[in-house]
C-alpha atoms as a PDB file:
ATOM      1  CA  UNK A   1      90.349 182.891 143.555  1.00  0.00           C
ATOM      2  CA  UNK A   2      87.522 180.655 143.922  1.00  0.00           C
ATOM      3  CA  UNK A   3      84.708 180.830 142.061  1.00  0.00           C
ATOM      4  CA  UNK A   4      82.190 184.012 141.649  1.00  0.00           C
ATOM      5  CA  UNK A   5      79.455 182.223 143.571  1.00  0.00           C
ATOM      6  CA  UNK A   6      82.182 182.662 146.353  1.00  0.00           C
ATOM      7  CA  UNK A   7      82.831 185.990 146.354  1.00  0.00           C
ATOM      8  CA  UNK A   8      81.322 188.695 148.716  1.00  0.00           C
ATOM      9  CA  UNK A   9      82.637 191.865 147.341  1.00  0.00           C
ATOM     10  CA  UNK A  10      84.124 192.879 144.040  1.00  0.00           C
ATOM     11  CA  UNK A  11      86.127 195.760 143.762  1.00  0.00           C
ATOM     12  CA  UNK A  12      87.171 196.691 140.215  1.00  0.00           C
ATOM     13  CA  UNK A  13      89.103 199.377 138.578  1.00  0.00           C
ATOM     14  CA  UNK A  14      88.180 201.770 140.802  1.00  0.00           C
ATOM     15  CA  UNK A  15      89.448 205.418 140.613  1.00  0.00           C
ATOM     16  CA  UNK A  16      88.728 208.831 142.659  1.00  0.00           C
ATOM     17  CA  UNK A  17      89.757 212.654 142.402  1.00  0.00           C
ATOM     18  CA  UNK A  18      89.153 215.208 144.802  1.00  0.00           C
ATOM     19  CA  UNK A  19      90.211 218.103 142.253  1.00  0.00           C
ATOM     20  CA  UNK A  20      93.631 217.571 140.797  1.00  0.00           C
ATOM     21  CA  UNK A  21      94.373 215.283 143.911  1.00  0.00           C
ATOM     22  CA  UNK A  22      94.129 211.437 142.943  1.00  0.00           C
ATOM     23  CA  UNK A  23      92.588 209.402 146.108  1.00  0.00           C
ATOM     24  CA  UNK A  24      92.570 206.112 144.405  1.00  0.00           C
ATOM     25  CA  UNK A  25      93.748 205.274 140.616  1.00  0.00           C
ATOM     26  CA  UNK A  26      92.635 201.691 139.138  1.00  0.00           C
ATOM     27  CA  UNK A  27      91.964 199.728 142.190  1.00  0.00           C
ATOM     28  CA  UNK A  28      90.492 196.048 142.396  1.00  0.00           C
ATOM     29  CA  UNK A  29      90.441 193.363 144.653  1.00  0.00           C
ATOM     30  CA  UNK A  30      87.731 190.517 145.318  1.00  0.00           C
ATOM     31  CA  UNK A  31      86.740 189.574 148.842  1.00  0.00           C
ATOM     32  CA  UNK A  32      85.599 186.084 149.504  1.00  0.00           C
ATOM     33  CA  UNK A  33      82.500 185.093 151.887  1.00  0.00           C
ATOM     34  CA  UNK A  34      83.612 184.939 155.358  1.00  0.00           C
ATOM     35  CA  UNK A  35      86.837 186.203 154.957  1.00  0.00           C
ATOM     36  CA  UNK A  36      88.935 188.633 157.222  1.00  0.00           C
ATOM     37  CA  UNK A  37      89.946 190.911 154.668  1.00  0.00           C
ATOM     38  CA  UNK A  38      92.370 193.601 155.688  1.00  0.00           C
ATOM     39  CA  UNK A  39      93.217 197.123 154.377  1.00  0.00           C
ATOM     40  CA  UNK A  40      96.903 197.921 155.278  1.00  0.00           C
ATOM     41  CA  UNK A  41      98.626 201.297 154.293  1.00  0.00           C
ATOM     42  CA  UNK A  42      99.692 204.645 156.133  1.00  0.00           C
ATOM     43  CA  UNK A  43      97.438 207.460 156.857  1.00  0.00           C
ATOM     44  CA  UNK A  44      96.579 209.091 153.554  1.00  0.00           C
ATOM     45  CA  UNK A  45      96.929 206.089 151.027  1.00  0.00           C
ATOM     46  CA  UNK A  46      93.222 205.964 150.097  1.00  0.00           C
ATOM     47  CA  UNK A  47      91.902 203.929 152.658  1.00  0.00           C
ATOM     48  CA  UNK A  48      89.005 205.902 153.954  1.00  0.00           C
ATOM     49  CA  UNK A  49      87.666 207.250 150.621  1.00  0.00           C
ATOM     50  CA  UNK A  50      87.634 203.277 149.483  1.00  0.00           C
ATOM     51  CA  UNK A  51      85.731 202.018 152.511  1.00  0.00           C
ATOM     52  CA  UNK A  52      82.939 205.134 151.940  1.00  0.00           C
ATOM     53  CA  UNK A  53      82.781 204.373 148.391  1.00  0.00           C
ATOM     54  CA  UNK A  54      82.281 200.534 149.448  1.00  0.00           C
ATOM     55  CA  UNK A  55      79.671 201.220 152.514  1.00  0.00           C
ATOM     56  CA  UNK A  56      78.002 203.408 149.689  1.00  0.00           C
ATOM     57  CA  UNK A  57      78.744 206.978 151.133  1.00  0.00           C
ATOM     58  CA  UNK A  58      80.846 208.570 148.764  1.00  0.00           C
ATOM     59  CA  UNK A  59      80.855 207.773 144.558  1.00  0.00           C
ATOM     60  CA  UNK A  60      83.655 206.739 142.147  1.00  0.00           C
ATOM     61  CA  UNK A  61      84.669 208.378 139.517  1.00  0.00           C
ATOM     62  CA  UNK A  62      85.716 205.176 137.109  1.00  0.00           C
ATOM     63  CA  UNK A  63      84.854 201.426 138.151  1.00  0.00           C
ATOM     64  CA  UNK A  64      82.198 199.735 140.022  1.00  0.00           C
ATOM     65  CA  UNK A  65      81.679 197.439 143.134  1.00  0.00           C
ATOM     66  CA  UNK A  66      79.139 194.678 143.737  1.00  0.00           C
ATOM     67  CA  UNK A  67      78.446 193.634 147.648  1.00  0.00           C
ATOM     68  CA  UNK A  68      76.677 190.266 147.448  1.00  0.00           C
ATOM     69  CA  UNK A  69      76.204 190.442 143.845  1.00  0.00           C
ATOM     70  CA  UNK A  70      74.081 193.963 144.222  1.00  0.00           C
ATOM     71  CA  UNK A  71      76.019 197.353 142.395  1.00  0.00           C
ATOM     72  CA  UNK A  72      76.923 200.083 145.130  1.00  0.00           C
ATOM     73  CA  UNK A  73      75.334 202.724 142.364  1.00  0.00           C
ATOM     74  CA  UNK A  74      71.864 200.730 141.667  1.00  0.00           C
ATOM     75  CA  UNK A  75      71.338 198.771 144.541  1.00  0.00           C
ATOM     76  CA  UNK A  76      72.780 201.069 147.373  1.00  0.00           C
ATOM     77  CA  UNK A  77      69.488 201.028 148.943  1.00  0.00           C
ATOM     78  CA  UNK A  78      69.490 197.223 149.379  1.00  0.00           C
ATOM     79  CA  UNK A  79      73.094 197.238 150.475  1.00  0.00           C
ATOM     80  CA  UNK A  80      72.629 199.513 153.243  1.00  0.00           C
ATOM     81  CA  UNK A  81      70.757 196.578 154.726  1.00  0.00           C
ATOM     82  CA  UNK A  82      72.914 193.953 154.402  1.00  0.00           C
ATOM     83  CA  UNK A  83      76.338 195.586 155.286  1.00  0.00           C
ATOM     84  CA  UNK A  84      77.088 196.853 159.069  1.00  0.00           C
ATOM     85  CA  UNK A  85      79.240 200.339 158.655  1.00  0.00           C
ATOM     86  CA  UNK A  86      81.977 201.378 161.342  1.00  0.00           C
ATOM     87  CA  UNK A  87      83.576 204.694 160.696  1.00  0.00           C
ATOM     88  CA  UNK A  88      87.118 205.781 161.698  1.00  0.00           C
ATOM     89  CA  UNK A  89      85.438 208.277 164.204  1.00  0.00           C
ATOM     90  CA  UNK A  90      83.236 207.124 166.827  1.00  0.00           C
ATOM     91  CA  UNK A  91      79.388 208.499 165.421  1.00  0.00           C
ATOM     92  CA  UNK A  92      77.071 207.240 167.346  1.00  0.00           C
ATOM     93  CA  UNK A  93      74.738 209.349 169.710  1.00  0.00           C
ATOM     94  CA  UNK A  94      76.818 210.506 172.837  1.00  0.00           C
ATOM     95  CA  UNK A  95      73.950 211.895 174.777  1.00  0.00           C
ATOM     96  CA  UNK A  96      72.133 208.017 174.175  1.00  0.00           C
ATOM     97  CA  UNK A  97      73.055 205.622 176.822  1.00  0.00           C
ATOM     98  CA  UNK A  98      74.804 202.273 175.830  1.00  0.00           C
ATOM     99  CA  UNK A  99      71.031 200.626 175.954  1.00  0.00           C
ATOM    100  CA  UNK A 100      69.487 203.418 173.820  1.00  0.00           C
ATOM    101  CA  UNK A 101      72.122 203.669 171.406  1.00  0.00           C
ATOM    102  CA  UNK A 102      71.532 199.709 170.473  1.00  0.00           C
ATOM    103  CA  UNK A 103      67.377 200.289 171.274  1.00  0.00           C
ATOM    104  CA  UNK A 104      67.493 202.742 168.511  1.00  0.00           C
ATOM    105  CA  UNK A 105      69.552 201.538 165.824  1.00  0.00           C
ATOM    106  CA  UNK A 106      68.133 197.424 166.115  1.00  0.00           C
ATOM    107  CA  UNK A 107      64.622 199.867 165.392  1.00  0.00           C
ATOM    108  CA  UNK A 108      65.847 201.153 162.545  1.00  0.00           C
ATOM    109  CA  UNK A 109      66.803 198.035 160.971  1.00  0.00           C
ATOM    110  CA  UNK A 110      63.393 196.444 162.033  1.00  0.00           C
ATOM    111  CA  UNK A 111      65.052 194.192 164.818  1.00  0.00           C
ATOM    112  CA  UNK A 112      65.783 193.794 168.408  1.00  0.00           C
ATOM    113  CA  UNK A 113      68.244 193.427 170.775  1.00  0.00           C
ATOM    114  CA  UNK A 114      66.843 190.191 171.912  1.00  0.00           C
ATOM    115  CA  UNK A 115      66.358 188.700 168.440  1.00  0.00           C
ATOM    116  CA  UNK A 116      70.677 188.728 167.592  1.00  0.00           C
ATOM    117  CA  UNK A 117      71.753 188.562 170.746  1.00  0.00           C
ATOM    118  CA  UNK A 118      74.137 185.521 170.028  1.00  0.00           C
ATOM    119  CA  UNK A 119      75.977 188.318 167.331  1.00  0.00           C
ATOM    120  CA  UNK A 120      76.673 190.400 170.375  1.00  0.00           C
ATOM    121  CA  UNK A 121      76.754 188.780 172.949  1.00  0.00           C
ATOM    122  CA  UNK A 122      80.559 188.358 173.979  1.00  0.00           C
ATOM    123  CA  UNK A 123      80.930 192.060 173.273  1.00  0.00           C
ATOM    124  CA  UNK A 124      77.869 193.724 175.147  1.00  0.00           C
ATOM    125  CA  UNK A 125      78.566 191.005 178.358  1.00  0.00           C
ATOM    126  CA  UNK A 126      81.660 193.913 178.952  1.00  0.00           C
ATOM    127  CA  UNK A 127      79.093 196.373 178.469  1.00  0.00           C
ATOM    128  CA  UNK A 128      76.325 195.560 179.767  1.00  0.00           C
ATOM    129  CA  UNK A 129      77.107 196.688 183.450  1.00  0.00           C
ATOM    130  CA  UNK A 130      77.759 200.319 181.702  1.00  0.00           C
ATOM    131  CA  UNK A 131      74.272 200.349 180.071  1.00  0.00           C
ATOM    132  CA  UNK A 132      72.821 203.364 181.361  1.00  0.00           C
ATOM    133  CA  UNK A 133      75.978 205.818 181.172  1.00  0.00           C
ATOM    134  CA  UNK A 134      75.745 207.648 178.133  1.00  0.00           C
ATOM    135  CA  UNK A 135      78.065 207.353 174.978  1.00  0.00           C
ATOM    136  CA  UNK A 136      80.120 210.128 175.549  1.00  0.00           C
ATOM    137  CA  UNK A 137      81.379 209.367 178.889  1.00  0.00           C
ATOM    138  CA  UNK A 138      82.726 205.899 177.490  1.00  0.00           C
ATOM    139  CA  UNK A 139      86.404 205.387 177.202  1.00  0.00           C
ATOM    140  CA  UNK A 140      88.122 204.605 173.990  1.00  0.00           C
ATOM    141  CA  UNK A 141      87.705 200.669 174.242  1.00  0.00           C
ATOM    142  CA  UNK A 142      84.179 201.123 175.348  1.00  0.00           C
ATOM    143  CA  UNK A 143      83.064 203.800 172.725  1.00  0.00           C
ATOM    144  CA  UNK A 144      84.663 200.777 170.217  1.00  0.00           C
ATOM    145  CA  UNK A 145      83.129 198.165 171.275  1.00  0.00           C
ATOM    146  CA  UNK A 146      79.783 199.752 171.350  1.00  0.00           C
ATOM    147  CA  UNK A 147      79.764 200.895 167.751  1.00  0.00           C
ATOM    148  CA  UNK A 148      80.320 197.492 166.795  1.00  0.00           C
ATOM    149  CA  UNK A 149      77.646 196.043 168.614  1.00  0.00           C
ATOM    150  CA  UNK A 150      75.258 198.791 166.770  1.00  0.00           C
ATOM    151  CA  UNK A 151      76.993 197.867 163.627  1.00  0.00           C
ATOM    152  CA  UNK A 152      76.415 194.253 163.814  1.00  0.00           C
ATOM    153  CA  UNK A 153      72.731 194.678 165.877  1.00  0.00           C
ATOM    154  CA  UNK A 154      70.715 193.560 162.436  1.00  0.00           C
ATOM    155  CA  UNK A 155      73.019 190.556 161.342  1.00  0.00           C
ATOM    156  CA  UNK A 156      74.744 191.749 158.391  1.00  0.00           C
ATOM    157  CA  UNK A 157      76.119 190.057 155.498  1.00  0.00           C
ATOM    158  CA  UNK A 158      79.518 192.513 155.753  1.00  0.00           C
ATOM    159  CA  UNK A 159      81.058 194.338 157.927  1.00  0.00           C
ATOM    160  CA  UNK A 160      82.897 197.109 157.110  1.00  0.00           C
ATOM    161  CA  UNK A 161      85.548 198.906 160.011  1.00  0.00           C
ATOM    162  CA  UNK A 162      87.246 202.273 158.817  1.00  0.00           C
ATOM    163  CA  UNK A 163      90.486 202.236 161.120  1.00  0.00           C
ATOM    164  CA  UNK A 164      88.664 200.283 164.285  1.00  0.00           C
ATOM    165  CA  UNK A 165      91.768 200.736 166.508  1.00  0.00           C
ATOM    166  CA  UNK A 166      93.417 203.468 165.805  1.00  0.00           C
ATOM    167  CA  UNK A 167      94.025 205.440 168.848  1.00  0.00           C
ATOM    168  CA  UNK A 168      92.738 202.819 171.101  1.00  0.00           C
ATOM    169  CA  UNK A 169      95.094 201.444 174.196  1.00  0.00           C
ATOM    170  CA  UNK A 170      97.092 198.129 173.300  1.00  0.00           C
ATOM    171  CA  UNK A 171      94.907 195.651 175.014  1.00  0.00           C
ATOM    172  CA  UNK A 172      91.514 197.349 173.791  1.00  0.00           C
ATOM    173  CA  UNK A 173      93.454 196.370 170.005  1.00  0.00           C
ATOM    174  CA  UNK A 174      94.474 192.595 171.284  1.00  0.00           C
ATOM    175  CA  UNK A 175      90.352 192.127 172.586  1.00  0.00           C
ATOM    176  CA  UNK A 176      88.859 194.107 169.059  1.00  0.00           C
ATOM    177  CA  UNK A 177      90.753 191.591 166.804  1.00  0.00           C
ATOM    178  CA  UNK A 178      89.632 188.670 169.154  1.00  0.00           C
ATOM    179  CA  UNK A 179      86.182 189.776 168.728  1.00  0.00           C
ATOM    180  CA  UNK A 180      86.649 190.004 164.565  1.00  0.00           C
ATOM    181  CA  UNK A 181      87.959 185.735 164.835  1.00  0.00           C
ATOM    182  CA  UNK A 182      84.855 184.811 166.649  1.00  0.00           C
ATOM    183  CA  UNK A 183      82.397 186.805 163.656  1.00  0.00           C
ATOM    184  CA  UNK A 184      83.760 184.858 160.961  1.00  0.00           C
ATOM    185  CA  UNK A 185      82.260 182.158 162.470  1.00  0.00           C
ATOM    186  CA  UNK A 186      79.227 183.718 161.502  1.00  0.00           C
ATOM    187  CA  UNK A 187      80.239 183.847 157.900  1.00  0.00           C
ATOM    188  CA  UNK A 188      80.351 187.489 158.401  1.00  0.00           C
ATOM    189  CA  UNK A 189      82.662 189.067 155.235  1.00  0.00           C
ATOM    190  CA  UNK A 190      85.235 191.428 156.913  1.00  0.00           C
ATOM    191  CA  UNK A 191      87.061 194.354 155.176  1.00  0.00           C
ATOM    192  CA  UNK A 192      88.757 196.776 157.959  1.00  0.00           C
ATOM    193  CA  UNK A 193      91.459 199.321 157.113  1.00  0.00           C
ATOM    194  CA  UNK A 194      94.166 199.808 159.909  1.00  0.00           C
ATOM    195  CA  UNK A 195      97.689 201.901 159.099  1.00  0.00           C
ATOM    196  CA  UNK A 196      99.456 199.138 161.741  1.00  0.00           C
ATOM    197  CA  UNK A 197     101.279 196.865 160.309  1.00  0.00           C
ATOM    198  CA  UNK A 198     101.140 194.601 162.778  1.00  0.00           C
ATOM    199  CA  UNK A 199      97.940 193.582 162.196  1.00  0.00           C
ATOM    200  CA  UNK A 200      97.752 192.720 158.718  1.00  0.00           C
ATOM    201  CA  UNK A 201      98.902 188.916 160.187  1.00  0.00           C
ATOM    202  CA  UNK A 202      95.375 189.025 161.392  1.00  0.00           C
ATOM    203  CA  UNK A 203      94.065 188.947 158.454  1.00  0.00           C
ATOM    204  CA  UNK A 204      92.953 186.205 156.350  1.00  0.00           C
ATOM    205  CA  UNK A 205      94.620 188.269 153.384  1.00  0.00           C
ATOM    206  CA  UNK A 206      95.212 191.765 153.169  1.00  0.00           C
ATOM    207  CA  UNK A 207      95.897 194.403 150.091  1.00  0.00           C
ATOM    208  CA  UNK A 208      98.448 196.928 150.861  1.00  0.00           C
ATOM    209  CA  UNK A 209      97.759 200.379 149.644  1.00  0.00           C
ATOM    210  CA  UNK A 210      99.546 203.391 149.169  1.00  0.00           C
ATOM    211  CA  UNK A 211      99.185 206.571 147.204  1.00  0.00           C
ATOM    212  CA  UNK A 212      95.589 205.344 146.087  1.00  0.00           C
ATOM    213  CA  UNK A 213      97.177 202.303 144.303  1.00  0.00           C
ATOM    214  CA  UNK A 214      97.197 198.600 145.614  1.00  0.00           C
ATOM    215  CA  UNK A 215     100.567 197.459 145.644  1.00  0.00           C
ATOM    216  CA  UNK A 216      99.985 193.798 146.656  1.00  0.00           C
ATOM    217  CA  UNK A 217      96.949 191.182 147.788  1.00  0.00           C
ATOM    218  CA  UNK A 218      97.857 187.987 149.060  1.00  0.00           C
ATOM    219  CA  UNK A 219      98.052 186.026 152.672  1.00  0.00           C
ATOM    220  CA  UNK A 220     100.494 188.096 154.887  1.00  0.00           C
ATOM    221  CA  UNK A 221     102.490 184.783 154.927  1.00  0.00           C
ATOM    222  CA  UNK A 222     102.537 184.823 150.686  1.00  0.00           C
ATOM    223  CA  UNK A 223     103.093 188.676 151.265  1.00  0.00           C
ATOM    224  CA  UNK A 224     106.309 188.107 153.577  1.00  0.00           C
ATOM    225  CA  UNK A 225     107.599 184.902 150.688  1.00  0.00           C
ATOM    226  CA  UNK A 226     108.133 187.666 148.032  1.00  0.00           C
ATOM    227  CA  UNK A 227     110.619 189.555 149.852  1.00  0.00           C
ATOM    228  CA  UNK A 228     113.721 188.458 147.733  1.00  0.00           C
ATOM    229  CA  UNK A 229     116.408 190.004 149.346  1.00  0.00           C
ATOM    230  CA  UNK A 230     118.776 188.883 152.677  1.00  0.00           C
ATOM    231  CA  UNK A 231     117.270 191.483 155.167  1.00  0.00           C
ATOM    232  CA  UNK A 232     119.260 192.543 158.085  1.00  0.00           C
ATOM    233  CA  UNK A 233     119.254 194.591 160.997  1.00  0.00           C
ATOM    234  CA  UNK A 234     121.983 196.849 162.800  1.00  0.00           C
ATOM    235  CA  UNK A 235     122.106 198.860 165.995  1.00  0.00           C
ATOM    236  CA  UNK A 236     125.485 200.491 167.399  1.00  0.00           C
ATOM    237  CA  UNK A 237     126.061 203.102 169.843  1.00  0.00           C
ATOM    238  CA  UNK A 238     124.696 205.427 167.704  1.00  0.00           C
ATOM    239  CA  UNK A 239     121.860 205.234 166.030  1.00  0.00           C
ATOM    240  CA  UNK A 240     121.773 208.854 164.298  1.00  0.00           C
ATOM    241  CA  UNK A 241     125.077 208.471 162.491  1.00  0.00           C
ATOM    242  CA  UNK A 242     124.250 205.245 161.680  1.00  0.00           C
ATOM    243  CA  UNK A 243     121.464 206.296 159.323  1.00  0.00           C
ATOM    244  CA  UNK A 244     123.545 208.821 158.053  1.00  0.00           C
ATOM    245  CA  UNK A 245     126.544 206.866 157.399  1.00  0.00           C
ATOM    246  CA  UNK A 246     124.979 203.570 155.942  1.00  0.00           C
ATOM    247  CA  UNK A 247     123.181 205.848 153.612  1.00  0.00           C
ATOM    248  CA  UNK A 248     126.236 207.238 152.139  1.00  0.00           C
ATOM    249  CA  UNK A 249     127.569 203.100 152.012  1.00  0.00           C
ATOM    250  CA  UNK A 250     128.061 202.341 148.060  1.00  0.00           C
ATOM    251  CA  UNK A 251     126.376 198.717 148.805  1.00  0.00           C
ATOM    252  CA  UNK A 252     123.108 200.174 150.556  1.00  0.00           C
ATOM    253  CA  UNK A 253     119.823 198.832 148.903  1.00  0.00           C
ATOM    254  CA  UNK A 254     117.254 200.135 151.705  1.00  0.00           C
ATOM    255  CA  UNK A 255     118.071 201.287 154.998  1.00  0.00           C
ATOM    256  CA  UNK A 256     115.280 202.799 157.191  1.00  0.00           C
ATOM    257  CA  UNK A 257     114.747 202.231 161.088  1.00  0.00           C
ATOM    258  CA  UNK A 258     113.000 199.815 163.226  1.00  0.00           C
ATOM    259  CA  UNK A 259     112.658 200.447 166.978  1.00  0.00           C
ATOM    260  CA  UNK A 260     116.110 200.818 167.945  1.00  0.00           C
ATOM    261  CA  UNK A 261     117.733 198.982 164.910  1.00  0.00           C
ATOM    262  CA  UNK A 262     118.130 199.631 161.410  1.00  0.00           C
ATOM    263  CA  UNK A 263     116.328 197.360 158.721  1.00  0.00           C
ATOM    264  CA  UNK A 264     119.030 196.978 156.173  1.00  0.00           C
ATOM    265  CA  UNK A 265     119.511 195.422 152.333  1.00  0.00           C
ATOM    266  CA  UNK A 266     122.188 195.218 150.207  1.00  0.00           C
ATOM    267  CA  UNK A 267     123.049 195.365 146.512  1.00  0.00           C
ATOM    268  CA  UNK A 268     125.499 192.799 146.131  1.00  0.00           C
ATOM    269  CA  UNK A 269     125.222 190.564 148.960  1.00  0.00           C
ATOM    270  CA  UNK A 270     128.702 189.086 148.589  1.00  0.00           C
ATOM    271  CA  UNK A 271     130.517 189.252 152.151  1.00  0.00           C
ATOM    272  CA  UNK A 272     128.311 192.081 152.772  1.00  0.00           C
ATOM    273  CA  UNK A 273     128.442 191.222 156.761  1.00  0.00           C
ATOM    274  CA  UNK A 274     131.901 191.665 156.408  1.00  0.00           C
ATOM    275  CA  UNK A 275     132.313 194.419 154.281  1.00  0.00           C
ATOM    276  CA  UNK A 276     129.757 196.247 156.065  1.00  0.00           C
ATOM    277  CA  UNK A 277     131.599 196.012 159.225  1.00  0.00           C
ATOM    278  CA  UNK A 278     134.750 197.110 158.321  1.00  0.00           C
ATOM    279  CA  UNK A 279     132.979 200.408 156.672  1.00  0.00           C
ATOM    280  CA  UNK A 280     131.079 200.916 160.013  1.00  0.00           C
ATOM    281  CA  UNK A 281     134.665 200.259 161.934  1.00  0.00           C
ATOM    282  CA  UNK A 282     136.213 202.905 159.941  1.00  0.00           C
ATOM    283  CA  UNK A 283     133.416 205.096 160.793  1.00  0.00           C
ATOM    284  CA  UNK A 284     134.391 205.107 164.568  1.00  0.00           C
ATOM    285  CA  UNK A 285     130.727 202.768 165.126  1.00  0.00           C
ATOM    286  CA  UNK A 286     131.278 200.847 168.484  1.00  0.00           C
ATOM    287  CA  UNK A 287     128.779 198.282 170.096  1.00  0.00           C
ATOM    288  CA  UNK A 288     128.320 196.792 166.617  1.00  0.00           C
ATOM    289  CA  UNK A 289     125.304 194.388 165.848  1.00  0.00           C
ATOM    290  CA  UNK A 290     124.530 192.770 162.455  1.00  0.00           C
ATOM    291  CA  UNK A 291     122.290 189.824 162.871  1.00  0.00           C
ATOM    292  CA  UNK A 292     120.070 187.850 159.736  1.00  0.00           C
ATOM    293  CA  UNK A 293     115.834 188.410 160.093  1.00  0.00           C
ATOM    294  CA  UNK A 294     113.120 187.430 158.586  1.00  0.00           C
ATOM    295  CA  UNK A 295     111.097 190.321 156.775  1.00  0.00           C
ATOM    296  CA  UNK A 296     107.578 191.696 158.152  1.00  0.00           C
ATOM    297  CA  UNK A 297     104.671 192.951 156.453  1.00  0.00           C
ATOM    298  CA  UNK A 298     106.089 196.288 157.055  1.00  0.00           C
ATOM    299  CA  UNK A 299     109.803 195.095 155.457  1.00  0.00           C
ATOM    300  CA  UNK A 300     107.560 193.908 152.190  1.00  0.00           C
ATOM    301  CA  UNK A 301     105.647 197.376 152.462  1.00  0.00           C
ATOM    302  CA  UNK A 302     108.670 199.331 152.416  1.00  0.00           C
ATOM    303  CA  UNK A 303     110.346 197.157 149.539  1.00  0.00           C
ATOM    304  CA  UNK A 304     107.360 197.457 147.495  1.00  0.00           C
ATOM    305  CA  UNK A 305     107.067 201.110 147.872  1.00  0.00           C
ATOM    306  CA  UNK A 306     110.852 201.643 146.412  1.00  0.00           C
ATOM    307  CA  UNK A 307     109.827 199.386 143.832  1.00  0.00           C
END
């Protein structure tokens, strides 16, 4: 890690209960200025309640967090005007037109529309010719790319998206993460939770999380070096009993699927190709396919989580 003078947000040791429930146990990270910082894990791991506690919404029990060297506990007041907040559900005011909804939250920051403009500008040119419907009657993509415009309307230091594209159509995704590349040219810091996979290599780095614990934080391309074993996958005519019957295979590591194949690792990786055809043979498989790839982020999630 570079040094402090560098870093934008510092997460450290931080743990919270909701009763006898454990959201997040012991969790740090630091986030450098300017930096795409991604929050990968499955619904339920912790992401949300982290992302409050950062945006200063919701308090830790153990730990502390500094956003531009101010303390989320002391200072909250101060960061709520240097951070830009984007929940996982869309929040602004749906009976607000597109024009009123960014009128009335540049005012409450003391700004205008006019004075960051350039921050905006590529998104609200695709909304601009929807600037008198009202919020509500957006769709999906619209309703997202609105809220960041109001998130981003007073130029702030970080950004902070709770699950921006989750339930949002593919292409709406491919344009949201576009939009995220051209900020950082801002040197706007970055931290946005998503439970796809997919787009942790969109990230500068990400930290996987899972059961409230961080499990790894590195580039996704460091992230995918530290898978150790040969991963293969499998498809045959049937991909039920082929779950079924490579779990019961004495040399099965990890087997779990993948669109239509299986994602498969051994324990002794001696002739395994072979040996693992010959037990699928015997097991009346026909149409067999057993082909070398190179692991994912999600292949490194799964191995990490068994570990």
């Amino acid at each position: 890690m570079s040094e402090s003078s560098t870093i934008s947000v510092k997460v450290n040791a931080i743990s919270k209960n909701y009763g006898a429930t454990k959201a997040l146990e012991n969790v740090s990270f630091e986030v450098e200025k300017g930096e795409l910082f991604g929050l990968i894990g499955p619904d339920g791991a912790g992401k949300t309640t982290l992302i409050r506690i950062i945006a200063t919404l919701l308090l830790a029990d153990e730990g502390n967090i500094s956003l531009e060297g101010l303390d989320v506990k002391k200072d909250f007041k101060k960061i709520r005007n240097i951070i830009g907040y984007m929940p996982g559900r869309f929040s602004l005011y749906q009976d607000l037109s597109v024009e009123e909804n960014l009128n009335f939250f540049s005012t409450v920051y003391g700004t205008s529309i006019e004075e960051n403009y350039h921050l905006i500008k590529d998104i609200y040119i695709q909304l601009e010719p929807f600037k008198n419907r009202r919020a509500g009657k957006l769709s999906g993509g619209m309703k997202q790319k609105l809220a960041l415009c109001c998130a981003l309307i007073h130029q702030p230091k970080v950004l902070i998206l709770d699950e921006p594209t989750t339930g949002v159509d593919a292409v709406s995704r491919k344009e949201f993460w576009e939009m995220l590349k051209r900020l950082k040219q801002n040197q706007i810091t970055i931290i946005v939770s998503t439970p796809y996979m997919d787009e942790a290599n969109l990230c500068d780095r990400v930290a996987l999380i899972q059961g409230g614990q961080i499990l790894n934080v590195n580039t996704p391309e460091n992230i995918n070096k530290e898978f150790k074993k040969t991963l293969f996958a499998i498809k045959t005519n049937s991909v039920l009993q082929l779950l079924q019957d490579i779990r019961c295979f004495p040399l099965t590591n990890s087997i779990y699927p993948f669109g239509e194949y299986m994602h498969f690792t051994a324990i002794d990786e001696n002739n395994i190709t072979v040996n693992l055809l010959k037990y699928l043979q015997s097991k009346n498989h026909q149409q067999i396919e057993i082909k070398q790839i190179k692991p994912n982020i999600e292949d490194c999630f799964m191995a990490l989580m068994k570990k």
